[in-house]
Protein backbone atom coordinates (compact mmCIF):
# COMPACT_ATOMS: atom_id res chain seq x y z
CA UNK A 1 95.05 114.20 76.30
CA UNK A 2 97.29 117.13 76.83
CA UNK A 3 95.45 120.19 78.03
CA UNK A 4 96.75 122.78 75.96
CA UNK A 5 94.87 122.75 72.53
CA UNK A 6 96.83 124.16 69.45
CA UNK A 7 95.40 123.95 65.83
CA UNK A 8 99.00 122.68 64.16
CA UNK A 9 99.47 119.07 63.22
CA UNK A 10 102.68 118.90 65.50
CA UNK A 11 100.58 119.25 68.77
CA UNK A 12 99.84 115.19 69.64
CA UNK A 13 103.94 114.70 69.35
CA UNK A 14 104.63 117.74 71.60
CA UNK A 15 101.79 116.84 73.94
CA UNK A 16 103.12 112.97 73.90
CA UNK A 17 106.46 113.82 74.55
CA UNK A 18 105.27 115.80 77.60
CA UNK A 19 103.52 112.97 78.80
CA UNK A 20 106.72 111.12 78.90
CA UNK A 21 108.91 112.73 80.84
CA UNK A 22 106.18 113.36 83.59
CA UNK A 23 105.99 109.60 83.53
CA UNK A 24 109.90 109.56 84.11
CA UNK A 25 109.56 111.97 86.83
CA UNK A 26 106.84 110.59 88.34
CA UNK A 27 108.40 106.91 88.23
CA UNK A 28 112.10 108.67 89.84
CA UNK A 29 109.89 110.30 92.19
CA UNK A 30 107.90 107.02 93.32
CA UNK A 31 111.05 104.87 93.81
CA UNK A 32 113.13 107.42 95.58
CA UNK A 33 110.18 108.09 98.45
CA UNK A 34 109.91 104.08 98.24
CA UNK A 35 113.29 103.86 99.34
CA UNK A 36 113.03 107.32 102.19
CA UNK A 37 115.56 109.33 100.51
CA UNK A 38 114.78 113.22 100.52
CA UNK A 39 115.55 115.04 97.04
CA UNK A 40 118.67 116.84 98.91
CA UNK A 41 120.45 113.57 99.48
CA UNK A 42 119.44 111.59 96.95
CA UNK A 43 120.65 114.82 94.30
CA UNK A 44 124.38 114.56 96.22
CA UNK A 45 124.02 110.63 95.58
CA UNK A 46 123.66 110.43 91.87
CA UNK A 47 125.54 113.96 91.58
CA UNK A 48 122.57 115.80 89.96
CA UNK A 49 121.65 119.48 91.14
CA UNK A 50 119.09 119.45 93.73
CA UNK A 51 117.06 121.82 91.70
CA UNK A 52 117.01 119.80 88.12
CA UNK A 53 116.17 116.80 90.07
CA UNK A 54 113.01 119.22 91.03
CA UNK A 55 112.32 119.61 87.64
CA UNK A 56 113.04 116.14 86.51
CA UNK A 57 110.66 114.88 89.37
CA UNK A 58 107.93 117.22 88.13
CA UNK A 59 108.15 116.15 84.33
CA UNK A 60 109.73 119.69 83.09
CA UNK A 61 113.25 118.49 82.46
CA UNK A 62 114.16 116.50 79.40
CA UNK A 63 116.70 114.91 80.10
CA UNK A 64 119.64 112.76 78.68
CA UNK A 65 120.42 108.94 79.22
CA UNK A 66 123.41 109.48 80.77
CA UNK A 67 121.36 111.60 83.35
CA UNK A 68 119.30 108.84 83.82
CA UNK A 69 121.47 106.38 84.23
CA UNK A 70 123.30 108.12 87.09
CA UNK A 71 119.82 108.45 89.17
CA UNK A 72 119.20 104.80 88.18
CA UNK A 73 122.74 104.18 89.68
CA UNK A 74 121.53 106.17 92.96
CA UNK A 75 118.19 104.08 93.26
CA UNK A 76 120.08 100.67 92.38
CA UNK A 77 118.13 99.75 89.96
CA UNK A 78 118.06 98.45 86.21
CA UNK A 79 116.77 100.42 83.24
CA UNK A 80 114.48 97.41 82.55
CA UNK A 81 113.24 97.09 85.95
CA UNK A 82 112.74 101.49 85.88
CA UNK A 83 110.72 100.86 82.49
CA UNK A 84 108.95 97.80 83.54
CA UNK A 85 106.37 99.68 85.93
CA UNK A 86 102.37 100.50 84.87
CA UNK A 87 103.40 103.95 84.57
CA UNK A 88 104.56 103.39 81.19
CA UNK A 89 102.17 100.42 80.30
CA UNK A 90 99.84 103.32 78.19
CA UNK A 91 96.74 101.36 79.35
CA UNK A 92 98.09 97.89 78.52
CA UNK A 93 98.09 95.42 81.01
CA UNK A 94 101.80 94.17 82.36
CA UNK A 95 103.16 90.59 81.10
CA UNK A 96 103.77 88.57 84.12
């Protein structure tokens, strides 16, 4: 549950759309340690400020699918393969 609390009906798709992108960062951050790049290099490699890749990383960034593509580019690796991790599994186990 997000841990803001608002009293307007709008507040579970802000809070789940929150919860998203901190998965995306958190998922971009995982493989990029996994592969011992530091956020300096890695930013130069898919062409991404090294400060927005902060953000990104940290789940404040939204950010566009073109943007994503061109980290998945840096980390060699497919969208499916990105999306297919138990980060985004929302409690469900993962299909074999």
């Amino acid at each position: 549950m997000c841990p803001k609390t608002y009293r307007f009906l709008g507040h579970t798709k802000i809070c789940s759309y929150m919860e998203l992108t901190e998965k995306i960062g958190k998922r971009i951050t995982e493989l990029r340690k996994a592969k011992k790049i530091s956020q300096q290099k890695f930013s130069y490699e898919a062409d991404i400020e090294r400060s927005f890749l902060t953000h990104i990383e940290k789940g404040r960034k939204n950010i566009s699918v073109g943007t994503l593509q061109r980290i998945l580019e840096g980390l060699e690796i497919s969208f499916k393969e990105f999306f297919n991790s138990e980060i985004f599994a929302n409690g469900k186990k993962k299909k074999s």
